[in-house]
N, C-alpha and C. Protein backbone atom coordinates (compact mmCIF):
# COMPACT_ATOMS: atom_id res chain seq x y z
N UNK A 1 0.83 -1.18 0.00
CA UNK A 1 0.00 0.00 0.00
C UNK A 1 0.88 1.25 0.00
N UNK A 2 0.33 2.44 -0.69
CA UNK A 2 1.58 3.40 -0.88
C UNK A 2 1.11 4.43 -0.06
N UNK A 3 1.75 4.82 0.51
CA UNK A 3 1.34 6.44 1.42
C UNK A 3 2.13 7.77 0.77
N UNK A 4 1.12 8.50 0.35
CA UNK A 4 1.48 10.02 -0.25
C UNK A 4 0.96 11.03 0.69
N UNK A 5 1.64 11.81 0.72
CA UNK A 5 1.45 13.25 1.96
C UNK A 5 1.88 14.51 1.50
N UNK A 6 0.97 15.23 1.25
CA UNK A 6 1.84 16.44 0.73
C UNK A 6 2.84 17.65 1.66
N UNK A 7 3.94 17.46 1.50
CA UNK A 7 4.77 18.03 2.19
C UNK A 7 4.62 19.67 1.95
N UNK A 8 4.44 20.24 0.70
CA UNK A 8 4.51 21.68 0.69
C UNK A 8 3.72 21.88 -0.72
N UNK A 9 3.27 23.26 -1.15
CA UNK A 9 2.67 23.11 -2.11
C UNK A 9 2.42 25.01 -2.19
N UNK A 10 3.06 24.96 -3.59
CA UNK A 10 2.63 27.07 -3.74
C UNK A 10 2.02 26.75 -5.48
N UNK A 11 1.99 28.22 -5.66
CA UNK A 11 1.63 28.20 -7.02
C UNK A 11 2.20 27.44 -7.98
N UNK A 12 3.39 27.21 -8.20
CA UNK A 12 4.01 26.54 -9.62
C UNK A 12 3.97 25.35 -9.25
N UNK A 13 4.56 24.25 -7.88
CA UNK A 13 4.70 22.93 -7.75
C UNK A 13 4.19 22.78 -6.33
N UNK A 14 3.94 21.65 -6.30
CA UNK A 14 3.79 20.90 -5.05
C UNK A 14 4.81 19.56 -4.64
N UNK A 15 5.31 19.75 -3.67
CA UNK A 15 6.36 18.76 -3.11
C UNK A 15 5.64 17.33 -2.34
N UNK A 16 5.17 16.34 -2.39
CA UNK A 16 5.00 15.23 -2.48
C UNK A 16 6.31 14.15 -1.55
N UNK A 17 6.18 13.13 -0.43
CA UNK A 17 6.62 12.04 -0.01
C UNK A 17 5.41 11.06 -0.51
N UNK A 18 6.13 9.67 -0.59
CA UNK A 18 5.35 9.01 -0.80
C UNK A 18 6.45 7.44 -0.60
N UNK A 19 5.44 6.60 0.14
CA UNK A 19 6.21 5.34 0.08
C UNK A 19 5.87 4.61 -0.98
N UNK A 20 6.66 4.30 -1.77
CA UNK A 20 6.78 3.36 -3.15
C UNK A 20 7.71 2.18 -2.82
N UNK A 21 6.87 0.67 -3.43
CA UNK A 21 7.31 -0.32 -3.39
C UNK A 21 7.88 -0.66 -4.48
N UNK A 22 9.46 -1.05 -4.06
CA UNK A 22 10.18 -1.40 -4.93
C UNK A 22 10.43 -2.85 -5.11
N UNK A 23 11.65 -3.52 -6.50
CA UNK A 23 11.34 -4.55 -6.25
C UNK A 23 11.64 -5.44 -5.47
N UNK A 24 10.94 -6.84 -5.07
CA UNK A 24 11.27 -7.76 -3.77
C UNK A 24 10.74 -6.98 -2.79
N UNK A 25 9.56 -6.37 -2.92
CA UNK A 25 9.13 -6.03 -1.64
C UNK A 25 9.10 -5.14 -0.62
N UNK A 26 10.65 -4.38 -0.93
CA UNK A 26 11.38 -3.11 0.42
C UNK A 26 10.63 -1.84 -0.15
N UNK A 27 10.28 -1.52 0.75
CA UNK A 27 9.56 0.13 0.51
C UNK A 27 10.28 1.10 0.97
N UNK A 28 10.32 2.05 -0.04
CA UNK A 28 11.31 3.56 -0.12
C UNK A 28 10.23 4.32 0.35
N UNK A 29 10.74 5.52 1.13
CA UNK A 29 10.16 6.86 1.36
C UNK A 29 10.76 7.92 0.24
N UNK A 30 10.21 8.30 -0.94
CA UNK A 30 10.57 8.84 -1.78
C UNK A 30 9.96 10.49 -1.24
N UNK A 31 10.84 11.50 -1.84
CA UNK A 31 10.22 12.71 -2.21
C UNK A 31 10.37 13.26 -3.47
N UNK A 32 9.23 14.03 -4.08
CA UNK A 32 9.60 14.90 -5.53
C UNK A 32 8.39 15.19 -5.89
N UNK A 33 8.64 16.52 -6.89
CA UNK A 33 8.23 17.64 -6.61
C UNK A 33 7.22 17.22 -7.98
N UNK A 34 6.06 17.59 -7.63
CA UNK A 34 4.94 18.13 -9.30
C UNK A 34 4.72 19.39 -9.38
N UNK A 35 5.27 19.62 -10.58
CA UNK A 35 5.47 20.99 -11.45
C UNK A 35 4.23 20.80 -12.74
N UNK A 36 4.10 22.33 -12.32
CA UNK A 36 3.44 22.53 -13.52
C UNK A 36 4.22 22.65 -15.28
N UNK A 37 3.63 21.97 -16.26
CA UNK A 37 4.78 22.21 -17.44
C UNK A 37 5.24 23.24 -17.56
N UNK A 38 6.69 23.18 -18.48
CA UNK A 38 6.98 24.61 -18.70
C UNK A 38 7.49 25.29 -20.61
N UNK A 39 7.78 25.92 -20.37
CA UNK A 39 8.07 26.52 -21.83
C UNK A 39 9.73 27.15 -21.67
N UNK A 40 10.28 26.71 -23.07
CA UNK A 40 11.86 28.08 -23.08
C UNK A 40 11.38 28.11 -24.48
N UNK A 41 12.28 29.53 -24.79
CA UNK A 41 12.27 29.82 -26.00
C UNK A 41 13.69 30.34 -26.30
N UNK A 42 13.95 29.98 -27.65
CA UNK A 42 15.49 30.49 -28.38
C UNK A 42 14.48 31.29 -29.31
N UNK A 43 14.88 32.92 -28.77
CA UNK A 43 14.08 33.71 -29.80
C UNK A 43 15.69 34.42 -30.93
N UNK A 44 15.01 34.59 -32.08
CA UNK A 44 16.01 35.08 -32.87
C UNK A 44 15.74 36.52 -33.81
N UNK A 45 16.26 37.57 -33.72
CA UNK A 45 15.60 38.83 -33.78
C UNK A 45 16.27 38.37 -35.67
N UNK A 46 16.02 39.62 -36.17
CA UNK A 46 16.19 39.69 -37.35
C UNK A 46 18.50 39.50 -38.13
N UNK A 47 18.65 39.73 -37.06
CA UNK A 47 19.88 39.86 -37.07
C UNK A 47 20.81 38.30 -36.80
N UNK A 48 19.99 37.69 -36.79
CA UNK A 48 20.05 36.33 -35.89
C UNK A 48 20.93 36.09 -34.91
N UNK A 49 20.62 37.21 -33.55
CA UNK A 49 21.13 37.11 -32.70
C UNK A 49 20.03 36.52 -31.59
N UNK A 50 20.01 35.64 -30.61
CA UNK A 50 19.78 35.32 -29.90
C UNK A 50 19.08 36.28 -28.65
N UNK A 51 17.82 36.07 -28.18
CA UNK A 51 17.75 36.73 -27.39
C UNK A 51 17.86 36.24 -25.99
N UNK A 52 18.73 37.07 -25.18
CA UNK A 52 19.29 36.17 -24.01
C UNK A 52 18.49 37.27 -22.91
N UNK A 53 18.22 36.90 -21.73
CA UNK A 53 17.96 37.69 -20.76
C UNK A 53 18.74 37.49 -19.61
N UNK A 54 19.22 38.59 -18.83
CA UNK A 54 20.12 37.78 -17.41
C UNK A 54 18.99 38.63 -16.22
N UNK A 55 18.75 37.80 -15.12
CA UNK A 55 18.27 37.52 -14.31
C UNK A 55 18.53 37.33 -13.00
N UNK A 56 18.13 37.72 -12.19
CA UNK A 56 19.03 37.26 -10.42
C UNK A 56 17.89 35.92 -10.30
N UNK A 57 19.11 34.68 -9.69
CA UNK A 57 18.38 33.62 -9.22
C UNK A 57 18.68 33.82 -7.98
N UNK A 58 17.24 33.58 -7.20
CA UNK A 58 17.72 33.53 -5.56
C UNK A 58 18.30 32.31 -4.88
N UNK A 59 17.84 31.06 -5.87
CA UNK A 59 18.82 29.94 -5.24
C UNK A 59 20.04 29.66 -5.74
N UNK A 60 20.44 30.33 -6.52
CA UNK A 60 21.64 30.45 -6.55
C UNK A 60 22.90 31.71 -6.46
N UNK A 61 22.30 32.69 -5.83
CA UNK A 61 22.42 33.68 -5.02
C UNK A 61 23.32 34.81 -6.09
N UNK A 62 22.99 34.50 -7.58
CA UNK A 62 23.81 35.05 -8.74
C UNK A 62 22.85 35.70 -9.67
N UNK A 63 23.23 36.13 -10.58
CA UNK A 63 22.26 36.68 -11.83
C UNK A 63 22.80 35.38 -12.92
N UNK A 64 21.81 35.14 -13.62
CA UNK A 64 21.83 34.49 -14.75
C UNK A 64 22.13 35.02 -15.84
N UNK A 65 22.74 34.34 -17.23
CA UNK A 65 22.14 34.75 -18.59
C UNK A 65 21.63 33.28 -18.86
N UNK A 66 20.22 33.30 -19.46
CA UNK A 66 19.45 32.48 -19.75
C UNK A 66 18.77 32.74 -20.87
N UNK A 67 18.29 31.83 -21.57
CA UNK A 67 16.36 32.29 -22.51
C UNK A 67 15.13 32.04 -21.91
N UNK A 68 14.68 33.10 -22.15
CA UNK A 68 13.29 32.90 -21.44
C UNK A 68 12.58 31.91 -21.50
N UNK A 69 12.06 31.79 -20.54
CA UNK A 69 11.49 30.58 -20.08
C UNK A 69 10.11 30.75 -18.72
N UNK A 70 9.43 29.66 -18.57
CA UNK A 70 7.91 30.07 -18.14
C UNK A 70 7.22 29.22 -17.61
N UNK A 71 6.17 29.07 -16.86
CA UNK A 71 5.30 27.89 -16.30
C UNK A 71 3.85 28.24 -16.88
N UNK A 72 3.49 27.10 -17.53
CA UNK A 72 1.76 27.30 -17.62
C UNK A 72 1.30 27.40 -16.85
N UNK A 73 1.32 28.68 -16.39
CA UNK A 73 -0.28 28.56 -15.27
C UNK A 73 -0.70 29.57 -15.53
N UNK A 74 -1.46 30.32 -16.59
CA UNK A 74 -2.58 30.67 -16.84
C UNK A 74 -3.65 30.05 -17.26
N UNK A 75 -4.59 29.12 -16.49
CA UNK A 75 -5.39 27.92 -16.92
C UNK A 75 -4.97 27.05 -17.84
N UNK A 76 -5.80 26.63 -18.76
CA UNK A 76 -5.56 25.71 -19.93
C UNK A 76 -5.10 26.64 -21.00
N UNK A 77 -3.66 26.59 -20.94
CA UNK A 77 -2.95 27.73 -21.64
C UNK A 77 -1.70 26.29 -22.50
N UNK A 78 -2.10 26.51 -23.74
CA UNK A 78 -1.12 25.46 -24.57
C UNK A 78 0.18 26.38 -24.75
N UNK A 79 1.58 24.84 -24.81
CA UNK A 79 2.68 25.32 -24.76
C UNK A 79 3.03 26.60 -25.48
N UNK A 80 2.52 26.86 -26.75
CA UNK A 80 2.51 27.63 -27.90
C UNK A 80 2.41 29.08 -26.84
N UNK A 81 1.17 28.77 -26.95
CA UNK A 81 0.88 30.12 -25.88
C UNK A 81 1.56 30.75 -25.14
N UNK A 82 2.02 29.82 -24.08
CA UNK A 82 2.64 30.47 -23.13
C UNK A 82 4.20 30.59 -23.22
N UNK A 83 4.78 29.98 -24.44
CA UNK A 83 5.72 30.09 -25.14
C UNK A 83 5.62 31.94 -25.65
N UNK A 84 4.51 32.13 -26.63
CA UNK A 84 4.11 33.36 -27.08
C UNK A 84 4.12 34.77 -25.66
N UNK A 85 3.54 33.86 -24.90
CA UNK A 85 3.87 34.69 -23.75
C UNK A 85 3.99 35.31 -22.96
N UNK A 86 5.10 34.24 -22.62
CA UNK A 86 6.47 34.25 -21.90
C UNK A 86 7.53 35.49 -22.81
N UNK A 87 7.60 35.07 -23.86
CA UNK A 87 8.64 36.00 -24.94
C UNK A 87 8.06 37.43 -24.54
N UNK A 88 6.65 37.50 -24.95
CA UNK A 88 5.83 38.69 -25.16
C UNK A 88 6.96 39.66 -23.53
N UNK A 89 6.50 38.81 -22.53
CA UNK A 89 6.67 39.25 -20.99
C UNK A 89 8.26 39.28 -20.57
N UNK A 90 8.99 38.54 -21.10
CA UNK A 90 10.49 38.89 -20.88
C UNK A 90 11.23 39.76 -21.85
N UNK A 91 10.88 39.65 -22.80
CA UNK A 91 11.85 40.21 -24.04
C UNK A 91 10.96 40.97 -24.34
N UNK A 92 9.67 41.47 -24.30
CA UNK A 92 9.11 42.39 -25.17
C UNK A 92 8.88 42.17 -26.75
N UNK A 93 8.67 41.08 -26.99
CA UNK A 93 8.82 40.65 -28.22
C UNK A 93 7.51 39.65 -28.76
N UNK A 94 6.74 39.71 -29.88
CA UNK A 94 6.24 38.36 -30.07
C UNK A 94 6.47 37.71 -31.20
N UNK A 95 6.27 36.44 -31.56
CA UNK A 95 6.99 35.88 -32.61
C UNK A 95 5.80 35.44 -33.75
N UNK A 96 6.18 35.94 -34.79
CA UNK A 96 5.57 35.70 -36.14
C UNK A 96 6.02 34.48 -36.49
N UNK A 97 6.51 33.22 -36.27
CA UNK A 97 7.29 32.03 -36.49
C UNK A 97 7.26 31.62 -35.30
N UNK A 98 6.66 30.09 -34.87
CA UNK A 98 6.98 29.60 -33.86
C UNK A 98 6.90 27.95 -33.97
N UNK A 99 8.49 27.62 -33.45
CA UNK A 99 8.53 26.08 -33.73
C UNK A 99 9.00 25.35 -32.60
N UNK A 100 8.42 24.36 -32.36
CA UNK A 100 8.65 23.07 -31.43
C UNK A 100 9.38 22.49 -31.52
N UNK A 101 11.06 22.68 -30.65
CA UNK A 101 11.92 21.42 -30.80
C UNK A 101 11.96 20.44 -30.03
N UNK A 102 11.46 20.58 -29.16
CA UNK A 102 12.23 19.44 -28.09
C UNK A 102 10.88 19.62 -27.11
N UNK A 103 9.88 18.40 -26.58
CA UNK A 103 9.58 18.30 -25.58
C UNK A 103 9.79 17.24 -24.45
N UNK A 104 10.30 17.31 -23.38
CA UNK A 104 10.38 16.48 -22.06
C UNK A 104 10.64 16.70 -20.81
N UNK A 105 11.05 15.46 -20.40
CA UNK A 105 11.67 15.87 -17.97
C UNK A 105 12.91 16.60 -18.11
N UNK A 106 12.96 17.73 -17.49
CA UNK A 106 13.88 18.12 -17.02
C UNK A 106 15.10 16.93 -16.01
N UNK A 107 13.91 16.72 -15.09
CA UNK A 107 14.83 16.28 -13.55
C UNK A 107 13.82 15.31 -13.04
N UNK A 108 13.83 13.89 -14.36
CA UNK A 108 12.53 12.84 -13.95
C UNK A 108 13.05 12.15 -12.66
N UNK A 109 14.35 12.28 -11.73
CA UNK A 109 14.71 11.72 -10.67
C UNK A 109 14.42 12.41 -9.55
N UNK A 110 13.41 13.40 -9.64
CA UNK A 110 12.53 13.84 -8.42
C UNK A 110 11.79 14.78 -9.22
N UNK A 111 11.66 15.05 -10.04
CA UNK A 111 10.52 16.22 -10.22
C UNK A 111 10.02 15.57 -11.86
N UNK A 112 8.90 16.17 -12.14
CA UNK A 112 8.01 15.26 -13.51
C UNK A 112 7.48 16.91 -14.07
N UNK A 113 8.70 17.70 -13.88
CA UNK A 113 8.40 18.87 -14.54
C UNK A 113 8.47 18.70 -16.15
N UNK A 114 7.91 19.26 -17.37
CA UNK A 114 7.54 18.87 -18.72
C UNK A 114 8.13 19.68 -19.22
N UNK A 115 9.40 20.07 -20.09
CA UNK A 115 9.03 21.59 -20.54
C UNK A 115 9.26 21.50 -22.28
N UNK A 116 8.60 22.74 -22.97
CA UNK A 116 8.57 22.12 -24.58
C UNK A 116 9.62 23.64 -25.11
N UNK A 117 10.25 22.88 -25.50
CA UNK A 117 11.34 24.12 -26.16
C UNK A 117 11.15 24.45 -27.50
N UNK A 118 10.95 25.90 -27.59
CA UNK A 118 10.74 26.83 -29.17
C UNK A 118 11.34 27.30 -29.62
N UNK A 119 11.42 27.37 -31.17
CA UNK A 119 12.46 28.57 -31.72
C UNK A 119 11.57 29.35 -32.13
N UNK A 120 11.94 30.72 -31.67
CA UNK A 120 10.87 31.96 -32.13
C UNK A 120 11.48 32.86 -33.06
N UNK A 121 10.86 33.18 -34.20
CA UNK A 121 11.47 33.73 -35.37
C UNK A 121 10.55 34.61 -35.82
N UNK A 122 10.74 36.00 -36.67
CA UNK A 122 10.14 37.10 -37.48
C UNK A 122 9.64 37.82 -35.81
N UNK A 123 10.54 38.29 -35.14
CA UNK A 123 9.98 38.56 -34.14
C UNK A 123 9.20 40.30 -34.32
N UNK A 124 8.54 40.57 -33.61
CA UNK A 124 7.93 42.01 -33.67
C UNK A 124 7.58 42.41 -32.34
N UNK A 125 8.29 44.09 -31.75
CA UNK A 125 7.99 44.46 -30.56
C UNK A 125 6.56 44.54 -30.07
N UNK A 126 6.11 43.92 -29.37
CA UNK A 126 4.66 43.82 -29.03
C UNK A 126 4.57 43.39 -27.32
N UNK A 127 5.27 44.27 -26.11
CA UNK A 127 5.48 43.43 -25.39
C UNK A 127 4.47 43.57 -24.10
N UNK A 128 4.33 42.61 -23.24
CA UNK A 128 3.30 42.83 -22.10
C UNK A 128 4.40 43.06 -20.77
N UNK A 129 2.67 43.14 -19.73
CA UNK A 129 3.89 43.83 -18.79
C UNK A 129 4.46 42.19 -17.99
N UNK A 130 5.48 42.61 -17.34
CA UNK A 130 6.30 41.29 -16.67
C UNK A 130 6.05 41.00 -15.64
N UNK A 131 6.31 39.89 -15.21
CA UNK A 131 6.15 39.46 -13.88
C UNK A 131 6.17 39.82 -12.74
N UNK A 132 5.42 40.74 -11.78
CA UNK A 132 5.77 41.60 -10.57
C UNK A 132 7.45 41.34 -9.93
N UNK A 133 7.37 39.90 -10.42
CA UNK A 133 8.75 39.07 -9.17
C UNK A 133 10.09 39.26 -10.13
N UNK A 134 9.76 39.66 -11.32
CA UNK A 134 10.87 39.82 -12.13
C UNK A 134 11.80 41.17 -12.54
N UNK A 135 12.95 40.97 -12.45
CA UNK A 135 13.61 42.30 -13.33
C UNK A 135 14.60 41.59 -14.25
N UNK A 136 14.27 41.99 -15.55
CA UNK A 136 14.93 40.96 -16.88
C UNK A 136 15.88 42.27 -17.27
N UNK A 137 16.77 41.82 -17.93
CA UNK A 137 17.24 43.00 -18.99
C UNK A 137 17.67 41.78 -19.98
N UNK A 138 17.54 42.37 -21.28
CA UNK A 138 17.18 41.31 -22.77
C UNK A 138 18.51 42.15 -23.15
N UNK A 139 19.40 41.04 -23.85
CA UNK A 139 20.82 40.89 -24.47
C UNK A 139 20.86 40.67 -25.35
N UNK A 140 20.82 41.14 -26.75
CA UNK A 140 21.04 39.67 -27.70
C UNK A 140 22.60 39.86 -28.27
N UNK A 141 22.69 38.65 -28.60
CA UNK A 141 23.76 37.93 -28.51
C UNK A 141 23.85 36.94 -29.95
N UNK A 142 24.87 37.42 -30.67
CA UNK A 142 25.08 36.26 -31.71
C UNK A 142 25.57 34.99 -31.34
N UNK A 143 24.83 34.18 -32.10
CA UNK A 143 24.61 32.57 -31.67
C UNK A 143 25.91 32.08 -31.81
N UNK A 144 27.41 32.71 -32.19
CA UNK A 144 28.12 31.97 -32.27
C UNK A 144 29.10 32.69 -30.76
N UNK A 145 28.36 33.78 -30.36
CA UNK A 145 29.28 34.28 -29.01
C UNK A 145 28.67 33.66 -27.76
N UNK A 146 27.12 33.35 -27.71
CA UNK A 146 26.51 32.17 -27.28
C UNK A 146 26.72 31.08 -27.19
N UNK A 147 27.41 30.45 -28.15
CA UNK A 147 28.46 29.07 -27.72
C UNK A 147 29.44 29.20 -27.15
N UNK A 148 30.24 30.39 -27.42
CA UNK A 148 31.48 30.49 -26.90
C UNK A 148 31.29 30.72 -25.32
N UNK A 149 30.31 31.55 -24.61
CA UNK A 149 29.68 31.60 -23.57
C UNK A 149 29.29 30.82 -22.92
N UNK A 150 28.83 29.49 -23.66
CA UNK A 150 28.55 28.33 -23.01
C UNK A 150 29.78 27.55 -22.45
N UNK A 151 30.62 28.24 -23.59
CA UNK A 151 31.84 26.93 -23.82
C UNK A 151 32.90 27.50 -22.39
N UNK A 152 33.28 29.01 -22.30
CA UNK A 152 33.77 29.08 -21.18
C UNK A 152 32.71 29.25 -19.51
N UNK A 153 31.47 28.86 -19.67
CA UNK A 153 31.16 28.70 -18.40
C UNK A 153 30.26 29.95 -17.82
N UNK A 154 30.35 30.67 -19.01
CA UNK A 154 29.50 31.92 -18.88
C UNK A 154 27.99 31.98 -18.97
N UNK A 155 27.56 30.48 -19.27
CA UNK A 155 26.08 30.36 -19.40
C UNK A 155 25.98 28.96 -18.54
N UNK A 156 25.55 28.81 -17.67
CA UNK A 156 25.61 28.14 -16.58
C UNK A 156 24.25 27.00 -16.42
N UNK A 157 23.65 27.47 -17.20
CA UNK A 157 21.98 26.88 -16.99
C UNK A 157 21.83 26.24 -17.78
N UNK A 158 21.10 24.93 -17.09
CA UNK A 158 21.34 23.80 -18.59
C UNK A 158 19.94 23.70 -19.32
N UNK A 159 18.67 24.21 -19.30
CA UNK A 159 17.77 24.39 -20.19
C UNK A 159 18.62 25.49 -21.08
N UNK A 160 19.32 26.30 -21.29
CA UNK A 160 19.67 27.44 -22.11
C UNK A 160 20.89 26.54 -22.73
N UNK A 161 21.99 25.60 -22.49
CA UNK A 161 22.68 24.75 -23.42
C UNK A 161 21.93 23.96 -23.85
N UNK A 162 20.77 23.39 -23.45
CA UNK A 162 20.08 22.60 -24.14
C UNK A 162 19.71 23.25 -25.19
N UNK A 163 18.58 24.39 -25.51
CA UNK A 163 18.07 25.17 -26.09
C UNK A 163 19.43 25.61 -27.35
N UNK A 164 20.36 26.19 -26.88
CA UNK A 164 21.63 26.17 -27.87
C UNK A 164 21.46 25.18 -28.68
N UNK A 165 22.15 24.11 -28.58
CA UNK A 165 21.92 22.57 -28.66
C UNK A 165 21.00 22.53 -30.00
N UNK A 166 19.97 22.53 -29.62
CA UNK A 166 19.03 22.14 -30.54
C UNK A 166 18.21 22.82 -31.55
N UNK A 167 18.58 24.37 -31.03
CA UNK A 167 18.59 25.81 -32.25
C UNK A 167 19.65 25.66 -33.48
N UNK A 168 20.66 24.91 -32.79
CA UNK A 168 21.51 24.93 -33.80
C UNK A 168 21.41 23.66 -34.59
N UNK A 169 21.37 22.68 -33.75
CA UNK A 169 20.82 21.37 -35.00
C UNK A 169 19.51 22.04 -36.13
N UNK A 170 18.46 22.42 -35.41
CA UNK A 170 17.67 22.93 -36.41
C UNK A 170 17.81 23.59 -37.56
N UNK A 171 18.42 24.72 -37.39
CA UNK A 171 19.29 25.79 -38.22
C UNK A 171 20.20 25.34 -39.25
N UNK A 172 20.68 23.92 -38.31
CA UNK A 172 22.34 23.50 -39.73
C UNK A 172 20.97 22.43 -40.42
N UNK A 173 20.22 21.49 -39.67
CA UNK A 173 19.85 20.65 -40.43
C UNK A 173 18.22 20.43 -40.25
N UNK A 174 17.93 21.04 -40.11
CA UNK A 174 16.10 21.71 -40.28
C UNK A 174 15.71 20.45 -39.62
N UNK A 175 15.88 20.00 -38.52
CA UNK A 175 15.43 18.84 -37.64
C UNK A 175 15.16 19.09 -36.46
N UNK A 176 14.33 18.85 -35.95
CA UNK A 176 13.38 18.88 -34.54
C UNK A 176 13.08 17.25 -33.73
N UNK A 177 13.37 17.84 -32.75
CA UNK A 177 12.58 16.54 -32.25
C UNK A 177 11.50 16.69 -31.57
N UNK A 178 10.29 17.22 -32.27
CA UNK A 178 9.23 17.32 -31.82
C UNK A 178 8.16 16.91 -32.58
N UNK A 179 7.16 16.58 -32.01
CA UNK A 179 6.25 15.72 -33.19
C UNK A 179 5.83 16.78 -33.72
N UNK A 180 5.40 17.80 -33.71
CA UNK A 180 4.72 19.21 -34.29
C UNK A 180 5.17 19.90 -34.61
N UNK A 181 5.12 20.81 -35.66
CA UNK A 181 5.83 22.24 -35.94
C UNK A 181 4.72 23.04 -36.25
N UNK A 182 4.84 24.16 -35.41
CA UNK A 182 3.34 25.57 -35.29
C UNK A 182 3.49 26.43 -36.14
């Protein structure tokens, strides 16, 4: 029999114990977290520079450079959407082109967070207002000083090398790994 208890729970996730039977019988006290899905985007202005935003993370007591990125929770709000935005709300931007590369777990060894990664293209200033909790400032950055950034350690966050990653497979070889393109 499995026992689940919710340990903590705010707007974006709820933290979860639960005893799960493993095999032969021995039961684990597991914890991990349910997240709501999420969205990043590799937006690309006309110049095809990258739009990067840097950010203060409080758990990691630094500012980021990252790509924007987002949680569905404006109701039944599809990835697209809140892909659309998210951009709209960090970068000031919305995208006339929007494609699906990559959806999956971040961190399926405690959390079953989802997130679907976009490339946003023909962008046009159209932007909303931002997140009370946020102060962004938007960088862009050519995609090849963006690797180099990655490469010495200057981009630290691994949804944003991922996102690299797979902007650029797309770009050299028009391939996605996503079942859809929007």
């Amino acid at each position: 029999m499995q026992k689940k208890t919710k340990a903590y729970g705010c707007r974006i996730f709820t933290v979860w114990e639960e005893d799960v039977a493993l095999a032969g019988g021995k039961i684990s006290r597991q914890s991990w977290i349910d997240h709501k899905p999420t969205v990043a985007v590799m937006a690309l202005n006309d110049k095809k520079e990258l739009l990067l935003i840097r950010q203060f993370r409080v758990p990691t007591g630094g500012h980021f450079l990252e790509i924007p990125a987002g949680t569905m929770d404006n109701g039944p709000e599809s990835p697209a959407l809140c892909a659309k935005r998210e951009l709209a709300e960090e970068t000031g931007f919305r995208a006339g082109k929007l494609t699906e590369l990559f959806a999956g777990y971040l961190l399926p060894g405690y959390c079953n967070e989802y997130m679907h990664f976009f490339l946003a293209e023909d962008l046009v200033f159209d932007p909303l207002p931002p997140d009370e909790d946020e102060s962004i400032e938007v960088i862009p950055t050519p995609l090849k000083q963006a690797f180099e950034m990655l490469q010495k350690g200057d981009i630290p966050d691994a949804k944003t090398a991922l996102g690299l990653l797979l902007v650029d497979r797309y770009l050299n070889n028009k391939t996605n790994f996503s079942k859809t393109s929007l």
